[in-house]
C-alpha atoms as a PDB file:
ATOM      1  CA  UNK A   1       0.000   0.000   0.000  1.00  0.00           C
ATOM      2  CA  UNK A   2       2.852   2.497   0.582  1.00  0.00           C
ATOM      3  CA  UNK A   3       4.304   2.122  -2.989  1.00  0.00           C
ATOM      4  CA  UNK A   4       0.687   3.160  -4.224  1.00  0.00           C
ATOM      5  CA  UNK A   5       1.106   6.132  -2.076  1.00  0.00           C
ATOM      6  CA  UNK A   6       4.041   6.853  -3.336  1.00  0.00           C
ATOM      7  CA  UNK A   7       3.048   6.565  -6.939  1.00  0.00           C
ATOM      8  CA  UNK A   8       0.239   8.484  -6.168  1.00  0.00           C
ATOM      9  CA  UNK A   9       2.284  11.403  -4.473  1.00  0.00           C
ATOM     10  CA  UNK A  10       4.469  11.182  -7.538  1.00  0.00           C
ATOM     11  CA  UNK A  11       1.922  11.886 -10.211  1.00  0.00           C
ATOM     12  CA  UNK A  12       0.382  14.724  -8.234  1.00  0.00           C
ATOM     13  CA  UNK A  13       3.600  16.232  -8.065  1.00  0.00           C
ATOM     14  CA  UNK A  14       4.078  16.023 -11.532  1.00  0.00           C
ATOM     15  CA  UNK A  15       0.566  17.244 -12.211  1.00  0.00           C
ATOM     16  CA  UNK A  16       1.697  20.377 -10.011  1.00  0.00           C
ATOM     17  CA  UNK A  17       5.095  21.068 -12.074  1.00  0.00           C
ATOM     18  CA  UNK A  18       2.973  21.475 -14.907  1.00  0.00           C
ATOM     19  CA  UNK A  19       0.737  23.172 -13.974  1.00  0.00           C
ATOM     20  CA  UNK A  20       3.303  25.389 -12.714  1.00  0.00           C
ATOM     21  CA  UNK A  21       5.494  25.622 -15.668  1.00  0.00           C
ATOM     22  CA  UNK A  22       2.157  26.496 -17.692  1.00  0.00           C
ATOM     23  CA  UNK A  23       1.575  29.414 -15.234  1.00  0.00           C
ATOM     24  CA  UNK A  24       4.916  30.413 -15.663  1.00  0.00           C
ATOM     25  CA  UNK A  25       4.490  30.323 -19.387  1.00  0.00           C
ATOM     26  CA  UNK A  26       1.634  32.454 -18.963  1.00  0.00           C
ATOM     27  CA  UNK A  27       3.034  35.243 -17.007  1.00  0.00           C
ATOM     28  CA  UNK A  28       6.423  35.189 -19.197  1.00  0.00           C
ATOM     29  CA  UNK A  29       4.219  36.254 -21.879  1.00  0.00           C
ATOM     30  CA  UNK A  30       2.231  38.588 -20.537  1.00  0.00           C
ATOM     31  CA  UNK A  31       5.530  40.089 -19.173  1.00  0.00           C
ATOM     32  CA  UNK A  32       7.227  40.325 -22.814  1.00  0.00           C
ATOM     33  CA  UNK A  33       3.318  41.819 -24.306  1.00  0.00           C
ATOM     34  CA  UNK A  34       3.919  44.645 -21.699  1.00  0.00           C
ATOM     35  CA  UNK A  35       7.865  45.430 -22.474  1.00  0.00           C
ATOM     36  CA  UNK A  36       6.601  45.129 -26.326  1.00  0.00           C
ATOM     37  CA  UNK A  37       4.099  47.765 -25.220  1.00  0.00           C
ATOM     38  CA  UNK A  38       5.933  50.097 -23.631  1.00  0.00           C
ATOM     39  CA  UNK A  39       8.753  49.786 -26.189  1.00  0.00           C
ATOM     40  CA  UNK A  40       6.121  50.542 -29.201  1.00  0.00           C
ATOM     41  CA  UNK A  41       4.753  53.859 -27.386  1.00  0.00           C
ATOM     42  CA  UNK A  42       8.250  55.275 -26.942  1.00  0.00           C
ATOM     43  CA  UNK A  43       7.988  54.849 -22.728  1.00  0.00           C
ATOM     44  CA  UNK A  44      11.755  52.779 -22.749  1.00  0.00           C
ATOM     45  CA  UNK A  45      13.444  52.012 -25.736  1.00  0.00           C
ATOM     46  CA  UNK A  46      15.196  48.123 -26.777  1.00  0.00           C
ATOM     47  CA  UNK A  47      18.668  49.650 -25.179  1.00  0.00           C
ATOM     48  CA  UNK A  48      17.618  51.385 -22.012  1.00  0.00           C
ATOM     49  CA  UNK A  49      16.126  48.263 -21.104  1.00  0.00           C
ATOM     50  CA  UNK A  50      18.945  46.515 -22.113  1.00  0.00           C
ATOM     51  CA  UNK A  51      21.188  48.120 -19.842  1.00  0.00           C
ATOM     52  CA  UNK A  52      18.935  47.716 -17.108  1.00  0.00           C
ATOM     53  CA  UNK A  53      18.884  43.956 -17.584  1.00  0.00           C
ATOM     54  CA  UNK A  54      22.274  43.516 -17.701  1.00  0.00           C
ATOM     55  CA  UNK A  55      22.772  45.795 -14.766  1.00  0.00           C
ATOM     56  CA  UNK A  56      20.334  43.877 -12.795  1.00  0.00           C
ATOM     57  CA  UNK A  57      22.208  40.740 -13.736  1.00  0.00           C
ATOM     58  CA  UNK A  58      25.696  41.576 -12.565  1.00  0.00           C
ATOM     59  CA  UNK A  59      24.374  42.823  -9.383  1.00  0.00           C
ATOM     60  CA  UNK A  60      22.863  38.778  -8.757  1.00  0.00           C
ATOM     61  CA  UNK A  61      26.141  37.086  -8.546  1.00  0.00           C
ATOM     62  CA  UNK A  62      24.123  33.409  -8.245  1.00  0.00           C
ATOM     63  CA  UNK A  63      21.568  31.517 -10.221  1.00  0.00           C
ATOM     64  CA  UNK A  64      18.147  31.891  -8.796  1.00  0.00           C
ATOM     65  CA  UNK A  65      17.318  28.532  -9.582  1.00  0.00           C
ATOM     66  CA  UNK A  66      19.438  26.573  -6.726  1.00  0.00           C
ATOM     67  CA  UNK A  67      20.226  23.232  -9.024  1.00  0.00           C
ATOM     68  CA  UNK A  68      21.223  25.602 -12.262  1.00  0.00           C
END
C-alpha cells in the first residue's frame, strides 16, 4: 500500500510542475506583451532596457534557480 502512495504522491507532483510551468508560461508572456508595449509607445526604448537587464544581472552574482 505504501508504494501506491508513493506513486500516487508522484503523479500529483508532476501534475503540479505542470501546472506550474504552464503558469509560468503564462506570465512570461504577458511580461514580454507589456515590455513590447511600452517599447512601441516610446515609454523605454530596446537599449535602455537593455542596460537595465544587464545591470540587474551583474548585481545577482548566483543563479536563482538553486540546481542551475
Amino acid at each position: 500500500m505504501n508504494t501506491l502512495n508513493s506513486a500516487m504522491d508522484l503523479v500529483q507532483f508532476i501534475g503540479k510542475l505542470g501546472d506550474l510551468k504552464e503558469d509560468h508560461w503564462h506570465i512570461t508572456l504577458e511580461l514580454c506583451a507589456v515590455v513590447e508595449l511600452l517599447i512601441e509607445k516610446g515609454i523605454i526604448s530596446r537599449e535602455e532596457l537593455e542596460r537595465k537587464t544587464a545591470e540587474l544581472d551583474r548585481l545577482t552574482d548566483r543563479s536563482p534557480y538553486p540546481m542551475a
